[in-house]
Protein backbone atom coordinates (compact mmCIF):
# COMPACT_ATOMS: atom_id res chain seq x y z
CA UNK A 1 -6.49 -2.36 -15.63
CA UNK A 2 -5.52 1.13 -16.22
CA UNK A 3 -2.38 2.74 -14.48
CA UNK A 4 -2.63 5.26 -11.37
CA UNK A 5 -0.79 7.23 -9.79
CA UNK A 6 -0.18 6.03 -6.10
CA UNK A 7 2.07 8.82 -4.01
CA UNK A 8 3.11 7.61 -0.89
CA UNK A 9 3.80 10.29 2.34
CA UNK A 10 4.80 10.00 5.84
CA UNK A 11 1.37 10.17 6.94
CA UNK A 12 -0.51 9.50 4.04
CA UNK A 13 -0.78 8.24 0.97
CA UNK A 14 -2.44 9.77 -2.45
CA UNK A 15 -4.42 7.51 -5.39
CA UNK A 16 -5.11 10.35 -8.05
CA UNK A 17 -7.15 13.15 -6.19
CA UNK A 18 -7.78 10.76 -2.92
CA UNK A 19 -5.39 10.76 0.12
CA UNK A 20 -5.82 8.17 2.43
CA UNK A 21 -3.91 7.56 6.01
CA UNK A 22 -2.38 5.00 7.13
CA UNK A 23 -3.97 4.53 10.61
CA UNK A 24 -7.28 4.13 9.05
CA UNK A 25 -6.97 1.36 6.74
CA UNK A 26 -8.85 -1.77 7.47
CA UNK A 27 -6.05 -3.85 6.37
CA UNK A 28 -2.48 -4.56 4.23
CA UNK A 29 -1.69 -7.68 2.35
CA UNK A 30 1.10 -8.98 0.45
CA UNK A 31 1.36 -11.31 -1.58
CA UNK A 32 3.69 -12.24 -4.16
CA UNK A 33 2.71 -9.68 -6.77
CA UNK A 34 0.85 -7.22 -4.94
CA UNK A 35 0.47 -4.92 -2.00
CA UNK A 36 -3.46 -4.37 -0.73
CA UNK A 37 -4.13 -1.47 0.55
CA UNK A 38 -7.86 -1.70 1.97
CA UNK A 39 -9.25 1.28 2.95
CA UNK A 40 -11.99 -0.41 4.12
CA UNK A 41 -13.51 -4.10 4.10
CA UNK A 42 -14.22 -4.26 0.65
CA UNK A 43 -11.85 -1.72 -1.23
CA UNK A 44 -8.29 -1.82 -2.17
CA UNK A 45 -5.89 0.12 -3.51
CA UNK A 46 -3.45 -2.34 -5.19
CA UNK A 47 0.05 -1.94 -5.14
CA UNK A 48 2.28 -3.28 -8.17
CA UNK A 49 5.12 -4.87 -6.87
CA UNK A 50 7.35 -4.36 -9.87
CA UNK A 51 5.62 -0.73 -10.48
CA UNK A 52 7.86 1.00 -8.08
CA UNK A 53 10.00 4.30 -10.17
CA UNK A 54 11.34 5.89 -7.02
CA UNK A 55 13.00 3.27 -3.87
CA UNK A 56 13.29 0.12 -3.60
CA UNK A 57 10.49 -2.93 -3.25
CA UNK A 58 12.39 -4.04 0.37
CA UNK A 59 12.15 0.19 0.95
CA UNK A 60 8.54 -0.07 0.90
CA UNK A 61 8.20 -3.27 2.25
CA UNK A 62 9.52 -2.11 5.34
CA UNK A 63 7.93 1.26 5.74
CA UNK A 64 4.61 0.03 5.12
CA UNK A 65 5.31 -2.88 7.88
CA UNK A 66 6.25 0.00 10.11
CA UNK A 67 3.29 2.20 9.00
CA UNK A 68 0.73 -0.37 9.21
CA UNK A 69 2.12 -3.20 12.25
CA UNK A 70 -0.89 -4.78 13.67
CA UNK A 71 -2.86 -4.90 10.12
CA UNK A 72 0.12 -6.33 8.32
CA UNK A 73 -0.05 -9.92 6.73
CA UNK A 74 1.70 -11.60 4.12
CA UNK A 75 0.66 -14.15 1.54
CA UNK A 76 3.45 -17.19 1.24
């Protein structure tokens, strides 16, 4: 698995050359590791847990809860 680049905005977030927004993703799950990011029922954009260089993983955690309510789940 190679590293990317994942930029995250108030409205949007950016994997290399691709911005995606929030409101359209299919879905978000967490799970102990990882963040999924699907933009749509098949394709993810995963999210590193421990891969974070600027905030904090509860930072995140929160604002993507906030960004993405009603497609929000979480892995126990």
């Amino acid at each position: 698995m190679s590293n990317i680049s994942i930029s995250f905005y108030k409205f949007y977030f950016s994997v290399d050359k691709n911005t995606f927004t929030y409101f359209r993703l299919y879905k978000v799950f967490e799970t102990k590791d990882y963040f999924y990011l699907y933009v749509d029922e098949e394709n993810a954009v995963l999210v590193a847990k421990n891969g974070f260089k600027l905030g904090t993983l509860e930072d995140f955690t929160d604002f993507i809860k906030k960004k993405c309510l009603f497609k929000y789940s979480k892995q126990i």
